[in-house]
PDB file of N, CA and C in Angstrom:
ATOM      1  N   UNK A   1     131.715  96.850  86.034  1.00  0.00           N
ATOM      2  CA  UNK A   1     132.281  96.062  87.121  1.00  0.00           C
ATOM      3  C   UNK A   1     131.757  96.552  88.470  1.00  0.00           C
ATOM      4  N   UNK A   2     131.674  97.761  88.978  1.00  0.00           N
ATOM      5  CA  UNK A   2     131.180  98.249  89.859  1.00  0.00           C
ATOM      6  C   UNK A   2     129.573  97.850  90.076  1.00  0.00           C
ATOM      7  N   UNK A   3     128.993  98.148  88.934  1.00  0.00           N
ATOM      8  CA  UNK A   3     127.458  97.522  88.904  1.00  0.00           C
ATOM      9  C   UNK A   3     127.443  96.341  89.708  1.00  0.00           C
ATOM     10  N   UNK A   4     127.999  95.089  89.334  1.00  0.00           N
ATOM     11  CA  UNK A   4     127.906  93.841  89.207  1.00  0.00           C
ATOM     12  C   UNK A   4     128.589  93.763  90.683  1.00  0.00           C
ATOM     13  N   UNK A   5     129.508  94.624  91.281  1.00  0.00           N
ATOM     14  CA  UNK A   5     130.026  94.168  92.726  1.00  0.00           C
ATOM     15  C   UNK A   5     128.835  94.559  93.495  1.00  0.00           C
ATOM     16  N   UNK A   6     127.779  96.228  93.417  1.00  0.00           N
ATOM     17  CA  UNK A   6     126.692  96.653  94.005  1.00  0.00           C
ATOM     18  C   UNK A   6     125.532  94.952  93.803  1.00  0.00           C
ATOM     19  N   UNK A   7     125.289  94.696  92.589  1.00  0.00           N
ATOM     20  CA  UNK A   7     124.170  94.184  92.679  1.00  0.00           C
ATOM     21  C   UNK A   7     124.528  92.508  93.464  1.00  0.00           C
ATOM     22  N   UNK A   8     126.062  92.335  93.247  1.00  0.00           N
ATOM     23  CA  UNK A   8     126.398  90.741  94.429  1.00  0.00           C
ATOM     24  C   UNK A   8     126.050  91.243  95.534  1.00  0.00           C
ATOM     25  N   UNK A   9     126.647  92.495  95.894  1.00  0.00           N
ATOM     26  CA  UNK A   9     126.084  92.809  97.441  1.00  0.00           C
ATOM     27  C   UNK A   9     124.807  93.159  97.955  1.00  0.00           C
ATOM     28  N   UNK A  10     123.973  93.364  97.069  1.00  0.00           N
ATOM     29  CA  UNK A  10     122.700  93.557  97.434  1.00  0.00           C
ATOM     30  C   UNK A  10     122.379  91.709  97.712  1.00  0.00           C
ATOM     31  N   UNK A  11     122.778  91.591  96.678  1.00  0.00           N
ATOM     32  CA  UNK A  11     122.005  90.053  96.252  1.00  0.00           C
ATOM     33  C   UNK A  11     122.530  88.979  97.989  1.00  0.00           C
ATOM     34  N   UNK A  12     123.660  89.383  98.180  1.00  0.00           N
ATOM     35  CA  UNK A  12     123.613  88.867  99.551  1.00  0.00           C
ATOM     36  C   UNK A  12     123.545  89.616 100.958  1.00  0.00           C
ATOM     37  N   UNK A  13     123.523  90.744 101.220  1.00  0.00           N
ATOM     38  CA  UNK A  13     123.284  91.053 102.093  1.00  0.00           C
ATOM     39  C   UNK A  13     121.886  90.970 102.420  1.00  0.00           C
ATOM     40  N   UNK A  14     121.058  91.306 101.527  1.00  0.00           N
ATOM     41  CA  UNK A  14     119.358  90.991 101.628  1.00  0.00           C
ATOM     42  C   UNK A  14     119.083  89.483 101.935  1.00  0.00           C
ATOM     43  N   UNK A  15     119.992  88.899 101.188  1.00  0.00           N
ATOM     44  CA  UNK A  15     119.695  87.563 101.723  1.00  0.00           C
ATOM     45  C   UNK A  15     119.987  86.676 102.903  1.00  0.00           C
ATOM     46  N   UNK A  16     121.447  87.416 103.383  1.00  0.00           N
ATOM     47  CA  UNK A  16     121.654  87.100 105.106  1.00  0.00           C
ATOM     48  C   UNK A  16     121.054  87.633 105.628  1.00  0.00           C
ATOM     49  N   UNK A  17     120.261  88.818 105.559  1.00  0.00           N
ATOM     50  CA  UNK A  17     119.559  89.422 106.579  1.00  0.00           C
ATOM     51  C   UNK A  17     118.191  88.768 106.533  1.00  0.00           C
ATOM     52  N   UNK A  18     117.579  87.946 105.532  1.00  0.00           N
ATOM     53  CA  UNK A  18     116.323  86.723 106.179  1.00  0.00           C
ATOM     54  C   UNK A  18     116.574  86.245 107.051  1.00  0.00           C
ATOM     55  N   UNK A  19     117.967  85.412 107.225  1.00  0.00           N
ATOM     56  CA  UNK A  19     118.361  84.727 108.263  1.00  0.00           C
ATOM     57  C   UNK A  19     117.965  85.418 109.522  1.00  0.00           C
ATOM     58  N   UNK A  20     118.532  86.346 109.798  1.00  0.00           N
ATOM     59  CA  UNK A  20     117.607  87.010 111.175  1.00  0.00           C
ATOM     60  C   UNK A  20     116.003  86.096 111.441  1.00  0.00           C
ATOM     61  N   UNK A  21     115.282  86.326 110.487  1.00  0.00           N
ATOM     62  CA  UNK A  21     113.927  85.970 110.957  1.00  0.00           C
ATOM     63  C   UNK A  21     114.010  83.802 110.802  1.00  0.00           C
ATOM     64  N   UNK A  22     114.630  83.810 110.463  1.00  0.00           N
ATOM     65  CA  UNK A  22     114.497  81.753 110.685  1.00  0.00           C
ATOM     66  C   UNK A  22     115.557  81.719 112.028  1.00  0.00           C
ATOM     67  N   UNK A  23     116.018  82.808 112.359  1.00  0.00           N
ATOM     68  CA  UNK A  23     117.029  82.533 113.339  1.00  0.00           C
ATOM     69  C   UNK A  23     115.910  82.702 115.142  1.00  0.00           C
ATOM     70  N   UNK A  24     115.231  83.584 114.910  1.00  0.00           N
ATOM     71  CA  UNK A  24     113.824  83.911 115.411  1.00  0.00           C
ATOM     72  C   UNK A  24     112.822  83.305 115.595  1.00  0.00           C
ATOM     73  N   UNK A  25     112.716  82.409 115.049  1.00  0.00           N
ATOM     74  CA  UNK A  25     111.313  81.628 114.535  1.00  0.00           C
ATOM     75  C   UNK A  25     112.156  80.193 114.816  1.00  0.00           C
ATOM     76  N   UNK A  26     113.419  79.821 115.029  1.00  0.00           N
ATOM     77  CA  UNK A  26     113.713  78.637 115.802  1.00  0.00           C
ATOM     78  C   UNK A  26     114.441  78.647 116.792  1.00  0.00           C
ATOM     79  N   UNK A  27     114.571  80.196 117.318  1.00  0.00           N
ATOM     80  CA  UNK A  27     115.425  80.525 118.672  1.00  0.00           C
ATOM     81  C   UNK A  27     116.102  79.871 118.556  1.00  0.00           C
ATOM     82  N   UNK A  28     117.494  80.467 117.320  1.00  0.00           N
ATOM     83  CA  UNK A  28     118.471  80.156 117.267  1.00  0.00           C
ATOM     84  C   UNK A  28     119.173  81.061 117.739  1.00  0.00           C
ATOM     85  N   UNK A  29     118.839  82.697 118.283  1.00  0.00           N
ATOM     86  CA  UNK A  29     119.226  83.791 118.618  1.00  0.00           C
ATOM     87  C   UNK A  29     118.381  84.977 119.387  1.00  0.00           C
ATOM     88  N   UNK A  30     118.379  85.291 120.168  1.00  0.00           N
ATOM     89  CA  UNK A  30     117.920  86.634 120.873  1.00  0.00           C
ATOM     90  C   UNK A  30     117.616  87.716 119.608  1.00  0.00           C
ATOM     91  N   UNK A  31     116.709  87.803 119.245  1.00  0.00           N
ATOM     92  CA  UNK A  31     117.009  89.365 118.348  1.00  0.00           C
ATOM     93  C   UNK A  31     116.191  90.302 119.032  1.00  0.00           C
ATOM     94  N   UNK A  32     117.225  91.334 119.316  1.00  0.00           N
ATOM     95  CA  UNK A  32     115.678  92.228 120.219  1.00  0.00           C
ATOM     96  C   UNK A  32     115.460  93.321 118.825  1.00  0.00           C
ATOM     97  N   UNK A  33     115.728  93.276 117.946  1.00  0.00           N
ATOM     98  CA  UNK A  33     115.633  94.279 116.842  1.00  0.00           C
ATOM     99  C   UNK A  33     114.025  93.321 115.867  1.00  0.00           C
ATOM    100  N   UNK A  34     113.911  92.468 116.086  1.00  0.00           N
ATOM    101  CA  UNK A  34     112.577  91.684 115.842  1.00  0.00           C
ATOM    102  C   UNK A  34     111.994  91.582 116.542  1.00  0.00           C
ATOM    103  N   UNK A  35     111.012  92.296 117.145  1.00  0.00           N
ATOM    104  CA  UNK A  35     110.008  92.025 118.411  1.00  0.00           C
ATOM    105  C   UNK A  35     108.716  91.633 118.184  1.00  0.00           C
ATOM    106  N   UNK A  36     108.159  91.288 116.637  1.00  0.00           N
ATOM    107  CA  UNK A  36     106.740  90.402 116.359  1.00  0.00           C
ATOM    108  C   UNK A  36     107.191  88.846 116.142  1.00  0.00           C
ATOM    109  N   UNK A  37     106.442  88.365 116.606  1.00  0.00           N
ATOM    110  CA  UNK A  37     106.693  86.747 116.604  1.00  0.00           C
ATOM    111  C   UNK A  37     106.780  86.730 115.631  1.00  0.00           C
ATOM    112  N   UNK A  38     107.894  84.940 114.862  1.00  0.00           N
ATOM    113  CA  UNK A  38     107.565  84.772 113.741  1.00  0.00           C
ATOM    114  C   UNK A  38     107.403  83.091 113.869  1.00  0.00           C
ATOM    115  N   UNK A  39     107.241  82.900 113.404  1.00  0.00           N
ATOM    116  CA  UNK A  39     106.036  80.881 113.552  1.00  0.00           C
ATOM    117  C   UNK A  39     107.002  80.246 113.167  1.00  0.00           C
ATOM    118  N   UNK A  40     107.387  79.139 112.564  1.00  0.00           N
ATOM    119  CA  UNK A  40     108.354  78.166 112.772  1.00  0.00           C
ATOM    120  C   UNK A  40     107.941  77.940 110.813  1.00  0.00           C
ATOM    121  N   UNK A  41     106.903  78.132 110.373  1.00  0.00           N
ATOM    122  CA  UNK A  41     106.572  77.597 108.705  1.00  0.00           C
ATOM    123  C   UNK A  41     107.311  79.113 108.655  1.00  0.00           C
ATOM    124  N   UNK A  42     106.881  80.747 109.243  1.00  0.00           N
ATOM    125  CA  UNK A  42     107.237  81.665 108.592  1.00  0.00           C
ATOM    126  C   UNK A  42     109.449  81.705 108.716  1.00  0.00           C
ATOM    127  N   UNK A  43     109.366  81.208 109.126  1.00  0.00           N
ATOM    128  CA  UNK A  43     110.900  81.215 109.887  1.00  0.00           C
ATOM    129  C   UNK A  43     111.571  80.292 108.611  1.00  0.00           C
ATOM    130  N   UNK A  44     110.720  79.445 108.341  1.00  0.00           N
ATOM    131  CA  UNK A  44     111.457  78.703 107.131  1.00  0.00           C
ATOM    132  C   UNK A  44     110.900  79.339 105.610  1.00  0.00           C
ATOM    133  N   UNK A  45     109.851  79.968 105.567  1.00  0.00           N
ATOM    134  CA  UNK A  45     109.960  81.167 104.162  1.00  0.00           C
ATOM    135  C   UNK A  45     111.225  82.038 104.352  1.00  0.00           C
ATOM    136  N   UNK A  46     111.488  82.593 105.198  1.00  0.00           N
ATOM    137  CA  UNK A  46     112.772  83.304 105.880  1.00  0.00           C
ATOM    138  C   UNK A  46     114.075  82.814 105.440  1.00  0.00           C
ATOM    139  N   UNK A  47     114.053  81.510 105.546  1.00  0.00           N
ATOM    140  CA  UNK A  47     115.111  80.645 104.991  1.00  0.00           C
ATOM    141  C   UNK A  47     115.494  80.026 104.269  1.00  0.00           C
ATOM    142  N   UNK A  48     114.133  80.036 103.115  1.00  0.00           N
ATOM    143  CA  UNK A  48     113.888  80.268 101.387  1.00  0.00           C
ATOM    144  C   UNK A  48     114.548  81.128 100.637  1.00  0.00           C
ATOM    145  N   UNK A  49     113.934  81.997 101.304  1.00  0.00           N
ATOM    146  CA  UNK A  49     114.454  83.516 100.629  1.00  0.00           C
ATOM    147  C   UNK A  49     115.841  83.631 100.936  1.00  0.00           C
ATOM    148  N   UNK A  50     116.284  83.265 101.708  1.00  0.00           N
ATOM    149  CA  UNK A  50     117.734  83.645 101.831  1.00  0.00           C
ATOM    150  C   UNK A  50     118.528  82.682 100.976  1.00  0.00           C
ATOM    151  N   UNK A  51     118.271  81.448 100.863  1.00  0.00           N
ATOM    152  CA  UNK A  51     118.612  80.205  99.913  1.00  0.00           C
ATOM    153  C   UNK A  51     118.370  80.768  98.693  1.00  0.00           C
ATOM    154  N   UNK A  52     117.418  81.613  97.867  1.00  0.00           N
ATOM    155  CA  UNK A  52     117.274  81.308  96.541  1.00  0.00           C
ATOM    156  C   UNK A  52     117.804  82.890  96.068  1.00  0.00           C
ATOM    157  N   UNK A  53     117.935  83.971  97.132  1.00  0.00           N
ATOM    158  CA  UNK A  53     118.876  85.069  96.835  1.00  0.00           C
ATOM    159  C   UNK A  53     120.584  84.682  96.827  1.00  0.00           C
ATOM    160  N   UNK A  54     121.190  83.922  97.830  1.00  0.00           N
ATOM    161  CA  UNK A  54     122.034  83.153  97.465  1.00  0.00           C
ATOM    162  C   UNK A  54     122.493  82.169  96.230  1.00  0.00           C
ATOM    163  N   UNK A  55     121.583  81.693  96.488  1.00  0.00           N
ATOM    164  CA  UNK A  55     121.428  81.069  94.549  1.00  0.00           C
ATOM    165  C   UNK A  55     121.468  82.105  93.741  1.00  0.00           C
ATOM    166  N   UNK A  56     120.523  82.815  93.314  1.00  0.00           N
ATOM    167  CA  UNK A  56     120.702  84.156  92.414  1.00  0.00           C
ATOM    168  C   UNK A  56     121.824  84.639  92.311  1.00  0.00           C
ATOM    169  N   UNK A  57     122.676  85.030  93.543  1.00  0.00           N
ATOM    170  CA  UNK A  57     124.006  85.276  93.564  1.00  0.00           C
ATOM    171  C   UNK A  57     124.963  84.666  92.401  1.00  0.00           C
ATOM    172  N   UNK A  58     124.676  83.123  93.024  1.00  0.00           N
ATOM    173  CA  UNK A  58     125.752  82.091  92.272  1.00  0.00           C
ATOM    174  C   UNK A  58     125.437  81.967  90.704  1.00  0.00           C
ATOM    175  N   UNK A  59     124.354  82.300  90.423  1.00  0.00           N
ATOM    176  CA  UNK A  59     123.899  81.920  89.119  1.00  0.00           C
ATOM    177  C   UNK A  59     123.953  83.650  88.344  1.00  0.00           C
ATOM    178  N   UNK A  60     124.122  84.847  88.822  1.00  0.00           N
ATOM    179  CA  UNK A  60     124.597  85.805  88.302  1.00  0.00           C
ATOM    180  C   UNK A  60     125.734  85.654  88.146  1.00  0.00           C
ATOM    181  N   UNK A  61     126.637  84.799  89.091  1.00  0.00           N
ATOM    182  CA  UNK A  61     128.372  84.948  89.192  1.00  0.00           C
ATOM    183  C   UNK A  61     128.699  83.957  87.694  1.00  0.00           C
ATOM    184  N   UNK A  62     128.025  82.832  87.456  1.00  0.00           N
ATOM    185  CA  UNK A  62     128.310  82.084  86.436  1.00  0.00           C
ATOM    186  C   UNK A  62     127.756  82.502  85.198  1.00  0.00           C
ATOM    187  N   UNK A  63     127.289  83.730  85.013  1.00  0.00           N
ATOM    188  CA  UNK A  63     126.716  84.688  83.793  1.00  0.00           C
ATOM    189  C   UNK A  63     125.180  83.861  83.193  1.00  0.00           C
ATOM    190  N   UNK A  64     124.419  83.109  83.923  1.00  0.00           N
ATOM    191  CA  UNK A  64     123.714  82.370  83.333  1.00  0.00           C
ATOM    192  C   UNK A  64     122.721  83.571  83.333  1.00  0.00           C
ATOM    193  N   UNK A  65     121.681  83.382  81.906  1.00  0.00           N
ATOM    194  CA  UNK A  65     120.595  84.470  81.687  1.00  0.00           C
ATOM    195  C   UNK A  65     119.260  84.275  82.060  1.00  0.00           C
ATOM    196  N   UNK A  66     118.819  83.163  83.131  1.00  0.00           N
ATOM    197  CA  UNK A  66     117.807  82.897  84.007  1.00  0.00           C
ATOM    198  C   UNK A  66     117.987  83.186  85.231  1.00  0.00           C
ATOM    199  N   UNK A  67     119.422  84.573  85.583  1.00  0.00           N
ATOM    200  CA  UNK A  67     119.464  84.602  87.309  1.00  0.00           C
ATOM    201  C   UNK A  67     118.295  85.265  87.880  1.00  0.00           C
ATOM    202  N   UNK A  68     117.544  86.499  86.669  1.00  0.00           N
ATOM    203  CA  UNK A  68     116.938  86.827  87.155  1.00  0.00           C
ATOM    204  C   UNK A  68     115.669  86.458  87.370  1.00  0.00           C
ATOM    205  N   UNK A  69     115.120  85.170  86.736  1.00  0.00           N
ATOM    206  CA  UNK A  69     113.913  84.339  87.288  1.00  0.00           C
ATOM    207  C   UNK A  69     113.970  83.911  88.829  1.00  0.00           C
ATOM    208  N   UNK A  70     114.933  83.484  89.165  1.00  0.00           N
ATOM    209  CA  UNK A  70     115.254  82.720  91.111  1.00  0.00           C
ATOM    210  C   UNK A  70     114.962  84.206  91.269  1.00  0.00           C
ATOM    211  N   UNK A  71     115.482  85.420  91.237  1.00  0.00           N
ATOM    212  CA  UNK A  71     115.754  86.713  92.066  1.00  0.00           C
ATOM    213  C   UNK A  71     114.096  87.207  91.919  1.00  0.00           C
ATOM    214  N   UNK A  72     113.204  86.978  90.819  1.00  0.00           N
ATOM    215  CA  UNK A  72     111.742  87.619  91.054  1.00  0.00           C
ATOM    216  C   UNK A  72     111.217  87.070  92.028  1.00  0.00           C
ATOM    217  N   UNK A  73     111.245  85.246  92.275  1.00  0.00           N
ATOM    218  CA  UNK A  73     110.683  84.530  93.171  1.00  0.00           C
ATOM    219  C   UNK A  73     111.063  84.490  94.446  1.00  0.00           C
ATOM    220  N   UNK A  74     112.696  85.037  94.426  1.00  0.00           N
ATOM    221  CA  UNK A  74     113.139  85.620  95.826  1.00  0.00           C
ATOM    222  C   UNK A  74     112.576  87.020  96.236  1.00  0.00           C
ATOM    223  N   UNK A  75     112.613  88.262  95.626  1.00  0.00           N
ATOM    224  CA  UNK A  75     111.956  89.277  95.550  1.00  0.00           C
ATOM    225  C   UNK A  75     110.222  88.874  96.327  1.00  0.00           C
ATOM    226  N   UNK A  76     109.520  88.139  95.656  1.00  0.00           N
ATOM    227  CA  UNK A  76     108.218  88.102  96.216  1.00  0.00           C
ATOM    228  C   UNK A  76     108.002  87.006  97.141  1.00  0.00           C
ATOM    229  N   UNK A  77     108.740  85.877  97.214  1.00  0.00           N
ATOM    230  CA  UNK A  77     108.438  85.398  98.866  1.00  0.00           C
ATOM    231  C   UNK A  77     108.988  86.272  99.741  1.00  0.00           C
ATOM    232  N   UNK A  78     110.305  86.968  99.840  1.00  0.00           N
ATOM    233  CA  UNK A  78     110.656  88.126 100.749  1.00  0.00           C
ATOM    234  C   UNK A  78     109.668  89.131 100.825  1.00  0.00           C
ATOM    235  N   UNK A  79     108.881  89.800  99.696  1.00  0.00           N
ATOM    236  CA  UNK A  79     107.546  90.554 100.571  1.00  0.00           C
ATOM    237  C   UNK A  79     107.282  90.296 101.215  1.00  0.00           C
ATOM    238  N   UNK A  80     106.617  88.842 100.891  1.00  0.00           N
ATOM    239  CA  UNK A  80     105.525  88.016 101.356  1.00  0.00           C
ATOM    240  C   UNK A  80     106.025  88.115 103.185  1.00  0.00           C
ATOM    241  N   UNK A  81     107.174  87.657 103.391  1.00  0.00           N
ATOM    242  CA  UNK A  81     107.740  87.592 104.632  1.00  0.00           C
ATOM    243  C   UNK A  81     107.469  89.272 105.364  1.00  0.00           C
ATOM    244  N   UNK A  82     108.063  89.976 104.396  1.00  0.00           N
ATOM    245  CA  UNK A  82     107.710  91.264 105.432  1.00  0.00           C
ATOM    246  C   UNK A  82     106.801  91.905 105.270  1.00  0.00           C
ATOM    247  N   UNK A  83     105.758  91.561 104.945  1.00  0.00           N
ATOM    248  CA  UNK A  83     104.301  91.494 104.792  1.00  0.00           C
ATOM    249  C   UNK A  83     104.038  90.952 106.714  1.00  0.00           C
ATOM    250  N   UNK A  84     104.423  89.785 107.307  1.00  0.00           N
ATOM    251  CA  UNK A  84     103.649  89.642 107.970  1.00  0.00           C
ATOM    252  C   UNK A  84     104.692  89.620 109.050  1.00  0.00           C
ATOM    253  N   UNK A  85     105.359  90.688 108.753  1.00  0.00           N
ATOM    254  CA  UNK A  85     106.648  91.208 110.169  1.00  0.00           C
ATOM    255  C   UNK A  85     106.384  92.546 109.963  1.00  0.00           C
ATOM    256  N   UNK A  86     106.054  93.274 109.100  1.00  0.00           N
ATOM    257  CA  UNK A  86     105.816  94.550 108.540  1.00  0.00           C
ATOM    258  C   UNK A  86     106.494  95.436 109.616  1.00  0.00           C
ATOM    259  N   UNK A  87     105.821  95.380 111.150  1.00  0.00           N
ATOM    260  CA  UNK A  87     106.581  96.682 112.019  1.00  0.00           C
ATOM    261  C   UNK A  87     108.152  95.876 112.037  1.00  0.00           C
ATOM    262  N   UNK A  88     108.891  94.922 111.954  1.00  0.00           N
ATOM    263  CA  UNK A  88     110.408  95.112 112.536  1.00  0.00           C
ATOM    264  C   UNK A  88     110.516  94.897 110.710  1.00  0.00           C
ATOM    265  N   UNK A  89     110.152  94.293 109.701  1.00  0.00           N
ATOM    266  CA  UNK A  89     111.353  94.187 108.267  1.00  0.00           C
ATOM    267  C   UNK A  89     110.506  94.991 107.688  1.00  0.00           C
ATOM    268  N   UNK A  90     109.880  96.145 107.625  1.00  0.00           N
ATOM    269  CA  UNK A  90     109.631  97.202 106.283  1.00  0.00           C
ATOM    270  C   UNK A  90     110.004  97.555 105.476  1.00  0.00           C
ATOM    271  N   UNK A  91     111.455  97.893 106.013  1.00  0.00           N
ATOM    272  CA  UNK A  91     112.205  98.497 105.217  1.00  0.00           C
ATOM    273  C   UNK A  91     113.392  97.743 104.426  1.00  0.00           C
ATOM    274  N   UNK A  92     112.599  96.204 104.225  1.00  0.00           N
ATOM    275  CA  UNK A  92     113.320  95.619 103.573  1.00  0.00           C
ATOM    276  C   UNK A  92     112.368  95.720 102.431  1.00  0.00           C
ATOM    277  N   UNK A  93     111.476  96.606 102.120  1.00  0.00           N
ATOM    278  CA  UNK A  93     110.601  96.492 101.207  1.00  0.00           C
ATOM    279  C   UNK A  93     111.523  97.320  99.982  1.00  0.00           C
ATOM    280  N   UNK A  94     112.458  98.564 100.659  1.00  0.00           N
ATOM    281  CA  UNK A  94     113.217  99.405  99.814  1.00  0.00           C
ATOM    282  C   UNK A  94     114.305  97.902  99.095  1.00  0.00           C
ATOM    283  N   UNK A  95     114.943  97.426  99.509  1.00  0.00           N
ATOM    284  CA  UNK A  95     116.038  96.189  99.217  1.00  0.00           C
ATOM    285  C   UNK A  95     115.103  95.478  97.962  1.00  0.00           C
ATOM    286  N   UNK A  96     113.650  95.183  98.091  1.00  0.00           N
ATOM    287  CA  UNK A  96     113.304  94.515  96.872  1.00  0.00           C
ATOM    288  C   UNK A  96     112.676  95.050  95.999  1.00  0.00           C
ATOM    289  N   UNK A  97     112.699  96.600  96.355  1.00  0.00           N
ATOM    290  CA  UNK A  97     112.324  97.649  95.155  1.00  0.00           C
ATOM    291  C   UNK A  97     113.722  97.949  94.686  1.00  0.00           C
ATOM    292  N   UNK A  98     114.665  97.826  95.125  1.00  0.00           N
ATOM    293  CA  UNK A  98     115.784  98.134  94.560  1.00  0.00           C
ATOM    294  C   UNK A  98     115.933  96.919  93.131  1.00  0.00           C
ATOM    295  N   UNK A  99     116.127  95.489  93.776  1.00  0.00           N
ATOM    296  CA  UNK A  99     115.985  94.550  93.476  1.00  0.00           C
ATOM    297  C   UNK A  99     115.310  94.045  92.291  1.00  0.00           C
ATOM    298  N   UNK A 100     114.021  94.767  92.419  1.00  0.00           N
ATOM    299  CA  UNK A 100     112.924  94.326  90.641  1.00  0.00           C
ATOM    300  C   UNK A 100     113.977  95.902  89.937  1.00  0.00           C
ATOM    301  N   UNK A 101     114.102  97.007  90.360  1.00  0.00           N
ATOM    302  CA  UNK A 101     114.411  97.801  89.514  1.00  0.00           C
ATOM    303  C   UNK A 101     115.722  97.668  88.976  1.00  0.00           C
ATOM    304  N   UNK A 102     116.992  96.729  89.401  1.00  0.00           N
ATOM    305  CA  UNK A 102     118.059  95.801  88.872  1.00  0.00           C
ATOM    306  C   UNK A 102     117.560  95.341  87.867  1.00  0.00           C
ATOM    307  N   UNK A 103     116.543  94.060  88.342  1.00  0.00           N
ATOM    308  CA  UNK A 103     116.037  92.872  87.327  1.00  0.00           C
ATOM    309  C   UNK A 103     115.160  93.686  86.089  1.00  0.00           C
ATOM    310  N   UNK A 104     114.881  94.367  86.283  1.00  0.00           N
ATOM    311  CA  UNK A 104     114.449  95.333  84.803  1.00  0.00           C
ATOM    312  C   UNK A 104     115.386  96.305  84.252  1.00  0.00           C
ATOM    313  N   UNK A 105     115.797  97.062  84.502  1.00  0.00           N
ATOM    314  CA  UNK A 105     117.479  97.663  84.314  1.00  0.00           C
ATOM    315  C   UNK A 105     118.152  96.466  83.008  1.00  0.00           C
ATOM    316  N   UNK A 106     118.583  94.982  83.913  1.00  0.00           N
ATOM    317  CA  UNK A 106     119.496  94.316  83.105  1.00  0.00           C
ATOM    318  C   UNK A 106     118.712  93.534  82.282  1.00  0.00           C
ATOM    319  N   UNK A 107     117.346  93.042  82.934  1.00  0.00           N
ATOM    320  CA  UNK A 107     116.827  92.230  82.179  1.00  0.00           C
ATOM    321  C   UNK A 107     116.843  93.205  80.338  1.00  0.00           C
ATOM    322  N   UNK A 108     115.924  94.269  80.584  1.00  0.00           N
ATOM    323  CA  UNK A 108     115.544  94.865  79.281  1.00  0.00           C
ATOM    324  C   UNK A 108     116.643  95.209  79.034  1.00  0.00           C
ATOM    325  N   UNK A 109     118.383  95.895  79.124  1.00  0.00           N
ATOM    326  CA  UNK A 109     119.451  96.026  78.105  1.00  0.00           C
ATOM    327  C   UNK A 109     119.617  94.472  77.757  1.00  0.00           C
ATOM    328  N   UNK A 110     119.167  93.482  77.765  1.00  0.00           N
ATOM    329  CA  UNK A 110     120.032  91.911  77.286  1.00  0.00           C
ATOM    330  C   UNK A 110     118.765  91.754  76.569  1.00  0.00           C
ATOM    331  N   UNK A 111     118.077  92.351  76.265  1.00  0.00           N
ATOM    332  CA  UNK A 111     116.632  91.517  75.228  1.00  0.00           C
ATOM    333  C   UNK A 111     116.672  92.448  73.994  1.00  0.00           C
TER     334      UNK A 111
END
C-alpha cells in the first residue's frame, strides 16, 4: 500500500510539474525558476507529458496491466522535453529514472 501511494505520487507530481514548462511557452505564468525559452510546439510536448502521466495515474488506480505502456511513452517524451531545457529541468531526469526503475520493479514481479 505504501508502494502504490509513493508511485501515485511520483506519477503526479512529475506530471504537474510539466505544466510549469506549457505554462512558459504560453505565458500563462512568470517562472523565473525556467530561464531558457521554451517554443509554443515545446510547451505543448510539456503538456503531453503531463496528460499521459496523469493518465498513467488513472489507469494504475483502475489496476489495468497496460499502465505501464502510457508511463514508458510518458517517461521518454519527458526526456525528450528536458533534453532541450536541460539547464532549468535536469533534474527531472532523476523523476524518470526513478520512473523506468518502478516500471521494471512491477512490470517483471507480474510476468
Amino acid at each position: 500500500m505504501v508502494l502504490k501511494t509513493i508511485i501515485c505520487l511520483l506519477l503526479l507530481f512529475h506530471g504537474l510539474i510539466h505544466l510549469m514548462g506549457f505554462a512558459k511557452a504560453f505565458e500563462f505564468a512568470e517562472l523565473e525558476q525556467l530561464k531558457q525559452p521554451i517554443s509554443k510546439v515545446q510547451g505543448l510536448l510539456w503538456l503531453t507529458v503531463t496528460i499521459l502521466f496523469l493518465t498513467t495515474l488513472a489507469v494504475y488506480l483502475f489496476r489495468k496491466d497496460w499502465w505501464w505502456m502510457i508511463a514508458l511513452v510518458a517517461v521518454l517524451i519527458s526526456q525528450i522535453v528536458i533534453f532541450f531545457s536541460w539547464q532549468d529541468a535536469k533534474f527531472g531526469t532523476i523523476a524518470n529514472l526513478m520512473m523506468l526503475g518502478v516500471i521494471k520493479w512491477l512490470v517483471g514481479n507480474t510476468r
